[in-house]
N, C-alpha and C. Protein backbone atom coordinates (compact mmCIF):
# COMPACT_ATOMS: atom_id res chain seq x y z
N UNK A 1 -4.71 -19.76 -29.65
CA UNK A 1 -3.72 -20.77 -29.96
C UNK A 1 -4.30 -21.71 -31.00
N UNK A 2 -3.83 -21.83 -32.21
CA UNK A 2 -4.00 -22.66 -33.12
C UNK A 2 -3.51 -24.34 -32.48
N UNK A 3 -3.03 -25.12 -31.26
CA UNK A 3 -3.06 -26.33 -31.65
C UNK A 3 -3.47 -26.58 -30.52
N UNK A 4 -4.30 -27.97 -30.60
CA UNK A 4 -5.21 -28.35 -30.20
C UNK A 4 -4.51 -29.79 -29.23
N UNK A 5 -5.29 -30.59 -28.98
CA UNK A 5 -4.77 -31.78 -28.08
C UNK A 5 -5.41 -32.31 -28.74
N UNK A 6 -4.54 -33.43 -28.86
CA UNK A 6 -4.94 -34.78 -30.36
C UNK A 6 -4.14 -34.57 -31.18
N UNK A 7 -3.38 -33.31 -31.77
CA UNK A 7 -3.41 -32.83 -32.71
C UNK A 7 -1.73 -33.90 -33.36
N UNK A 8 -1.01 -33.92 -34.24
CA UNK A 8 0.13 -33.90 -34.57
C UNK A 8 0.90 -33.28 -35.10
N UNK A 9 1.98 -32.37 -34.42
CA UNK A 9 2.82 -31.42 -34.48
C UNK A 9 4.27 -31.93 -34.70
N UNK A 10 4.91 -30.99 -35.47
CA UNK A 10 6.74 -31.35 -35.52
C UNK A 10 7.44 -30.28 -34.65
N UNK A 11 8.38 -30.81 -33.49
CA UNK A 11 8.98 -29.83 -32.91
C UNK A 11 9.72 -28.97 -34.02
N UNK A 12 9.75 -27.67 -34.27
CA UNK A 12 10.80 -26.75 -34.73
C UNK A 12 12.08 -26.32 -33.76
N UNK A 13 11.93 -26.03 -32.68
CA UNK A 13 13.34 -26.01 -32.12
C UNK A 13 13.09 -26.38 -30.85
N UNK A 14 14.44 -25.86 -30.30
CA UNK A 14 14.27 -26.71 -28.59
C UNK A 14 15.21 -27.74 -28.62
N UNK A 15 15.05 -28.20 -27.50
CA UNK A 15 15.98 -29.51 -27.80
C UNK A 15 16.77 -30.05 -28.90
N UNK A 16 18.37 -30.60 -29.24
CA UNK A 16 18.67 -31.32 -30.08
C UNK A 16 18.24 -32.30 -30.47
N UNK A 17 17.69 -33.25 -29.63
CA UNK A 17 17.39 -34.72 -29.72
C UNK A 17 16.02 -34.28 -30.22
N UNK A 18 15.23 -33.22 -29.43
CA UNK A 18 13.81 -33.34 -30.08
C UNK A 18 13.15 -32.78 -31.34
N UNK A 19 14.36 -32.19 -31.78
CA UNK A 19 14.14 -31.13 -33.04
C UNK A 19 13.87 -32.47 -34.11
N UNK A 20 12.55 -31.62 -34.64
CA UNK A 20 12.61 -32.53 -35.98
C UNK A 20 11.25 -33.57 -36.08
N UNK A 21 11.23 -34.05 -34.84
CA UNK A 21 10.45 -35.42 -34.39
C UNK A 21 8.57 -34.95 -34.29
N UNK A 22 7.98 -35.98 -35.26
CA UNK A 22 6.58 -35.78 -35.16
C UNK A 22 6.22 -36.69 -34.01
N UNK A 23 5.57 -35.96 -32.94
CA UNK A 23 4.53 -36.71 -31.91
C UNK A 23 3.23 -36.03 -32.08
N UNK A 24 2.13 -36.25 -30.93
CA UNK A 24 0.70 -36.01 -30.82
C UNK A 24 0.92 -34.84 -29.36
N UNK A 25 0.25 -34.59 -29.34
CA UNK A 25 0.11 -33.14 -28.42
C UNK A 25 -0.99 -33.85 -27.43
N UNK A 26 -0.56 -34.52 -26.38
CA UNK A 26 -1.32 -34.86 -25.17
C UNK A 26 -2.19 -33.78 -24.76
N UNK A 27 -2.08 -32.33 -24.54
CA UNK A 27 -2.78 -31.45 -23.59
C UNK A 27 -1.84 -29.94 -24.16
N UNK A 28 -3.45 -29.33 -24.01
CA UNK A 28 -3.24 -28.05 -24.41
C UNK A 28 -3.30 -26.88 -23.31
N UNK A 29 -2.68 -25.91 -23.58
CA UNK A 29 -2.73 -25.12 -22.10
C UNK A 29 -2.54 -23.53 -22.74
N UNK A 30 -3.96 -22.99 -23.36
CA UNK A 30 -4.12 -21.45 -23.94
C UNK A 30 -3.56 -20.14 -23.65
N UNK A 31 -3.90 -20.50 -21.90
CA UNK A 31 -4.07 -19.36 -20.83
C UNK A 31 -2.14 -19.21 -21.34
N UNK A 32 -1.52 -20.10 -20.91
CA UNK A 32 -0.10 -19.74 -20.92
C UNK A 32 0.84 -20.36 -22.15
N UNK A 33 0.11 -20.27 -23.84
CA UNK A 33 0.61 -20.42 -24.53
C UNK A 33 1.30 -21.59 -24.78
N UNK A 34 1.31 -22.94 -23.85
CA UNK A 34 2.25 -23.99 -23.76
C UNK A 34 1.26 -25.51 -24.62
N UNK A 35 2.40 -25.89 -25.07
CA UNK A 35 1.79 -27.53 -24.87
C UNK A 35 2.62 -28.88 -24.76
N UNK A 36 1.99 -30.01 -24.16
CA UNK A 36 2.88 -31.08 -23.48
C UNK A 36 2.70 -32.12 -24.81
N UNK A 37 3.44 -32.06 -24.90
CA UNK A 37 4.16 -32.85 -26.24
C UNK A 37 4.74 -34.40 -25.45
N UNK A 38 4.14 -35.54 -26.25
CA UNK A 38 4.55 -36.86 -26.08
C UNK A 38 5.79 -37.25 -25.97
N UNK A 39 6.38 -37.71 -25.47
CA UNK A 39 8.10 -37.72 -25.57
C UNK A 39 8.76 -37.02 -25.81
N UNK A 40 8.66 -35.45 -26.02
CA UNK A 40 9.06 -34.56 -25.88
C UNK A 40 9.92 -33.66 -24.84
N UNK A 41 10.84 -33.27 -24.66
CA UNK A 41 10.97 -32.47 -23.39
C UNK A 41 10.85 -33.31 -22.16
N UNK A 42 11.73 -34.56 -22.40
CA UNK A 42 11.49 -35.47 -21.33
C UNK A 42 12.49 -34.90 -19.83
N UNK A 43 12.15 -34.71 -19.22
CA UNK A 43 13.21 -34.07 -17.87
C UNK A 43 13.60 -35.50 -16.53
N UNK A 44 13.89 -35.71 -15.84
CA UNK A 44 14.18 -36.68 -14.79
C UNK A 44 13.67 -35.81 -13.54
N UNK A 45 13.24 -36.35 -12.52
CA UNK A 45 12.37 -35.71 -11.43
C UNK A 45 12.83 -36.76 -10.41
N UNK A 46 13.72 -36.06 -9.28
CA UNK A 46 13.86 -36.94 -8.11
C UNK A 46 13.40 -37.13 -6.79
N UNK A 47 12.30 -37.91 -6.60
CA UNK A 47 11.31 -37.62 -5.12
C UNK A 47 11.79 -37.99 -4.01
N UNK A 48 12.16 -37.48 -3.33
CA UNK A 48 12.66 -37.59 -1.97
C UNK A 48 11.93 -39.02 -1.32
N UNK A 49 12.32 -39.97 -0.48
CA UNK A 49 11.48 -40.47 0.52
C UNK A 49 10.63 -39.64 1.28
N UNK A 50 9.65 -40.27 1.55
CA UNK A 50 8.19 -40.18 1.71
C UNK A 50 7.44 -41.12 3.20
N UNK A 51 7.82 -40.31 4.63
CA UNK A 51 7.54 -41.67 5.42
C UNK A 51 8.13 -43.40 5.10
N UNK A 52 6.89 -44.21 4.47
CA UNK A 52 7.76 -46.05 4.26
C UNK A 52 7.38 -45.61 2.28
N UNK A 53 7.16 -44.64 2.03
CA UNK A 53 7.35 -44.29 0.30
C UNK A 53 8.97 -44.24 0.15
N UNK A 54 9.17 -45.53 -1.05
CA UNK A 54 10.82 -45.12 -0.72
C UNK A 54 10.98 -44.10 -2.26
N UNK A 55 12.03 -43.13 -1.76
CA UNK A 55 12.87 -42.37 -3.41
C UNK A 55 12.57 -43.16 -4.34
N UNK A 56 12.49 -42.21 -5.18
CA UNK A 56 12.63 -42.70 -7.03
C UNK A 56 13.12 -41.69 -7.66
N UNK A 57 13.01 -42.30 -8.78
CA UNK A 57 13.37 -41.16 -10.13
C UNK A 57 12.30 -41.29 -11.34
N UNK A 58 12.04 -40.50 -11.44
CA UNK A 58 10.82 -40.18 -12.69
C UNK A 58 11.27 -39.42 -13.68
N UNK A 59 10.64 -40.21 -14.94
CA UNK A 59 11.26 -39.06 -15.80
C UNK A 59 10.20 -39.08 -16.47
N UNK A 60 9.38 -37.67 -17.09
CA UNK A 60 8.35 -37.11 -16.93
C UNK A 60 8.28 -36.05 -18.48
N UNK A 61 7.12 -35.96 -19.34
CA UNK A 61 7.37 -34.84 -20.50
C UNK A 61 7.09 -33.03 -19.38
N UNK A 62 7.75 -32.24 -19.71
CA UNK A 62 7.28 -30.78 -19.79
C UNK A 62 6.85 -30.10 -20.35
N UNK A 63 5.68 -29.15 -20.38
CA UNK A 63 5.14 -28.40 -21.64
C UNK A 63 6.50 -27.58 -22.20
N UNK A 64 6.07 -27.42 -23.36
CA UNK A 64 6.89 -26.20 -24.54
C UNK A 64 6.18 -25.28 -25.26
N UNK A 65 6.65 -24.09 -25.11
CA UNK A 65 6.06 -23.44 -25.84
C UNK A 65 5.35 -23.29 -26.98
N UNK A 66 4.33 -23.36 -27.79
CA UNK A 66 3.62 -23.43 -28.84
C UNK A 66 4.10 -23.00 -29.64
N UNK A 67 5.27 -22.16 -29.89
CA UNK A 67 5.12 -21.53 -30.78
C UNK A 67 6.81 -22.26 -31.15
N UNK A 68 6.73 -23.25 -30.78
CA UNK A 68 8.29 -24.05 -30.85
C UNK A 68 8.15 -25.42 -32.16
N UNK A 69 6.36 -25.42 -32.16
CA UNK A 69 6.27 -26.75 -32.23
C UNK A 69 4.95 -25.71 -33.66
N UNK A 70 5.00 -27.17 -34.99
CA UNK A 70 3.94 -26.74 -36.10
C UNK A 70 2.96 -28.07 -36.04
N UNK A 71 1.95 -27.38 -36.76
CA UNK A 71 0.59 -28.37 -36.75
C UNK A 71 1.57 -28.99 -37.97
N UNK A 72 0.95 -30.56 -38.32
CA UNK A 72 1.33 -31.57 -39.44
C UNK A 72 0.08 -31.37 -40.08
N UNK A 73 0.19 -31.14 -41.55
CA UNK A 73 -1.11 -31.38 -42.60
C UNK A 73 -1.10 -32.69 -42.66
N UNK A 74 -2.37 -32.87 -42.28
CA UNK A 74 -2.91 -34.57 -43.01
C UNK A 74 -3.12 -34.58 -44.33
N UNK A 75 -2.78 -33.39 -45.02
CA UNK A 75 -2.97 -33.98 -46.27
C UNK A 75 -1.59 -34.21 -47.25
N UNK A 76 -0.67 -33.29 -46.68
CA UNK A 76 0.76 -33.57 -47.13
C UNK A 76 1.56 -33.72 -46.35
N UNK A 77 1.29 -34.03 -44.89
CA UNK A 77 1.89 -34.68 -43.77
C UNK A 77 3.62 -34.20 -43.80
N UNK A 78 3.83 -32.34 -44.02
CA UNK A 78 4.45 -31.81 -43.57
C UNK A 78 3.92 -30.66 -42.90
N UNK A 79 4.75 -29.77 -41.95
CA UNK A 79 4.67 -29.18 -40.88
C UNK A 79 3.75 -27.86 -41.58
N UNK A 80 2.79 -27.01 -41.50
CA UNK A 80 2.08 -26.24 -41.82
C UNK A 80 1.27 -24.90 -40.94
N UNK A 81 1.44 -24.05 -41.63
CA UNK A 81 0.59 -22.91 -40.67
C UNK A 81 -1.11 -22.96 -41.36
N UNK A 82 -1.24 -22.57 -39.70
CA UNK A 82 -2.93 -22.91 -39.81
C UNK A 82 -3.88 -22.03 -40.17
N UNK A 83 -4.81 -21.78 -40.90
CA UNK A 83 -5.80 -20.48 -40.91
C UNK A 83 -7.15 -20.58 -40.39
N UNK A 84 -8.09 -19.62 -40.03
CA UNK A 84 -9.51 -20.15 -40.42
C UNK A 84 -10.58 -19.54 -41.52
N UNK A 85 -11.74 -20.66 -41.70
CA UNK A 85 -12.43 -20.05 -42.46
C UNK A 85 -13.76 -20.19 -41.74
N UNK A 86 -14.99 -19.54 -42.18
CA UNK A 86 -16.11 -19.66 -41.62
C UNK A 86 -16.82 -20.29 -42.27
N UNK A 87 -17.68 -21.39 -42.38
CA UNK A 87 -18.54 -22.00 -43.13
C UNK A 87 -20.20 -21.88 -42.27
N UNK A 88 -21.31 -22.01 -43.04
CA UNK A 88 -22.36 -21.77 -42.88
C UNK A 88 -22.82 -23.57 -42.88
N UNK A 89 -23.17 -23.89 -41.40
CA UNK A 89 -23.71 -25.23 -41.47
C UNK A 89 -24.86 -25.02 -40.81
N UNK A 90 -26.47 -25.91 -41.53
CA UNK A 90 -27.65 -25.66 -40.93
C UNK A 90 -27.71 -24.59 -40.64
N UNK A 91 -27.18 -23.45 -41.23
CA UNK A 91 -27.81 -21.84 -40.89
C UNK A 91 -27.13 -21.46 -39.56
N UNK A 92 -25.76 -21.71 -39.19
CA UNK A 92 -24.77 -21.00 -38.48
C UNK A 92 -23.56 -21.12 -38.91
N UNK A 93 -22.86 -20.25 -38.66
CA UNK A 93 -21.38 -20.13 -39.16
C UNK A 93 -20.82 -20.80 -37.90
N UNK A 94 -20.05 -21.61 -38.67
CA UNK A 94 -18.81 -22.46 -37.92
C UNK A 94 -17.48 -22.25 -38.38
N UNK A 95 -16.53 -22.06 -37.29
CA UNK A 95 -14.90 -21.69 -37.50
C UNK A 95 -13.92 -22.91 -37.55
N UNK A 96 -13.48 -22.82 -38.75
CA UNK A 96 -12.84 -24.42 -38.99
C UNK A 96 -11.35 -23.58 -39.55
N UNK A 97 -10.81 -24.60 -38.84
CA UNK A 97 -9.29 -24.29 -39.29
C UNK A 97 -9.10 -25.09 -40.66
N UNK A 98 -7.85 -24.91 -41.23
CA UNK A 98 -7.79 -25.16 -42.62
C UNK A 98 -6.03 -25.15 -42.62
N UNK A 99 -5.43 -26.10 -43.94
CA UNK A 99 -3.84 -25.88 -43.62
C UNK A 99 -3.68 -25.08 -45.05
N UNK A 100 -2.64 -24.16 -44.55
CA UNK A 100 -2.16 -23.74 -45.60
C UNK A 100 -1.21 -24.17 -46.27
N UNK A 101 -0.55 -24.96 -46.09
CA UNK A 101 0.48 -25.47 -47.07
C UNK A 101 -0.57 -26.22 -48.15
N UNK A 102 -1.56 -27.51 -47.72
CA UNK A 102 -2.45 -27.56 -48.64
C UNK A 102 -3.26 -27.11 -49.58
N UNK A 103 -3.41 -26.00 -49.11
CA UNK A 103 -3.98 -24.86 -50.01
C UNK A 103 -3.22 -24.44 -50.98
N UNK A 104 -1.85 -23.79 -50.75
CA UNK A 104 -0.97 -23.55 -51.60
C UNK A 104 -0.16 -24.25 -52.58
N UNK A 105 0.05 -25.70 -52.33
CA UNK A 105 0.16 -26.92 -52.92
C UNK A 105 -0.62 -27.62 -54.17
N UNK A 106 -2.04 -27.57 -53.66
CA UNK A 106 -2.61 -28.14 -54.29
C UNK A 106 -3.93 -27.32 -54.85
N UNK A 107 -3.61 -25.76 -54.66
CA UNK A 107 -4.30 -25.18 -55.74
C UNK A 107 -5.80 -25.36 -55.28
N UNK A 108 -5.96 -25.36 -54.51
CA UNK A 108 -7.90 -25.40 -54.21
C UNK A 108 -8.59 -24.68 -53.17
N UNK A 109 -9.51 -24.76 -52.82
CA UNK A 109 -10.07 -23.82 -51.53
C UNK A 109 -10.14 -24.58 -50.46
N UNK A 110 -10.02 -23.48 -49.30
CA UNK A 110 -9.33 -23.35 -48.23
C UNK A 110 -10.43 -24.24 -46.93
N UNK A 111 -11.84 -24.79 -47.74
CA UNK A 111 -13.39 -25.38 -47.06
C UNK A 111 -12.81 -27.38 -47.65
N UNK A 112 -11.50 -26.99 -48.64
CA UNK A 112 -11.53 -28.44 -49.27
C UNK A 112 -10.57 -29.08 -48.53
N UNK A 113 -9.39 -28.40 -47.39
CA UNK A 113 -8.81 -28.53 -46.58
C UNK A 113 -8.77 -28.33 -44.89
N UNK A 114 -9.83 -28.73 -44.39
CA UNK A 114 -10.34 -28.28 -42.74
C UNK A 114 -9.38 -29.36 -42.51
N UNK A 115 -9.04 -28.89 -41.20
CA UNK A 115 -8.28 -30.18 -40.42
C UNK A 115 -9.33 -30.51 -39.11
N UNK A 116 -9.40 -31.33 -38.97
CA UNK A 116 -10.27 -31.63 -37.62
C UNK A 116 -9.94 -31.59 -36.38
């Protein structure tokens, strides 16, 4: 899975209200392809009483599928697919992602665009 937690993503579909909207990606979840998106996918949750716990209502984000939602380039801070490249630091290769819309934009290599 290319996105990470921290990260800032634009929902692509799903929801009406949420289509469109840049938030931060609270938590990532690999094993099952999902992630819980900030105000995203907000649902209402109604808890029964509880012994002297009285009812409520919660309303709560749900994960979404990853593949609903795009990484944001920080460098042209629109929605972008991600690649990697390998760079050689202190004599090991390290796997750094990189955006491609930046790359393709602005004409340069793909080590001059890592996203963190």
């Amino acid at each position: 899975m290319k996105i990470r937690t921290w990260d800032t993503v634009q929902v692509m579909s799903g929801k009406s209200k949420d289509r469109g909207q840049k938030q931060e990606v609270l938590k990532a979840f690999p094993e099952s392809n999902k992630v819980l998106v900030k105000d995203i996918n907000v649902v209402t949750r109604h808890i029964k009483k509880q012994g002297t716990q009285a009812g409520q209502i919660i309303k709560m984000e749900k994960a979404i599928d990853a593949s609903n939602v795009m990484l944001v380039c920080p460098f042209t801070e629109k929605p972008t697919r991600v690649g990697y490249v390998m760079i050689t630091e202190k004599g090991k290769n390290k796997k750094f992602r990189y955006s491609k819309k930046a790359v393709a934009t602005k004409w340069g290599e793909p080590k001059d665009f890592i996203i963190k």
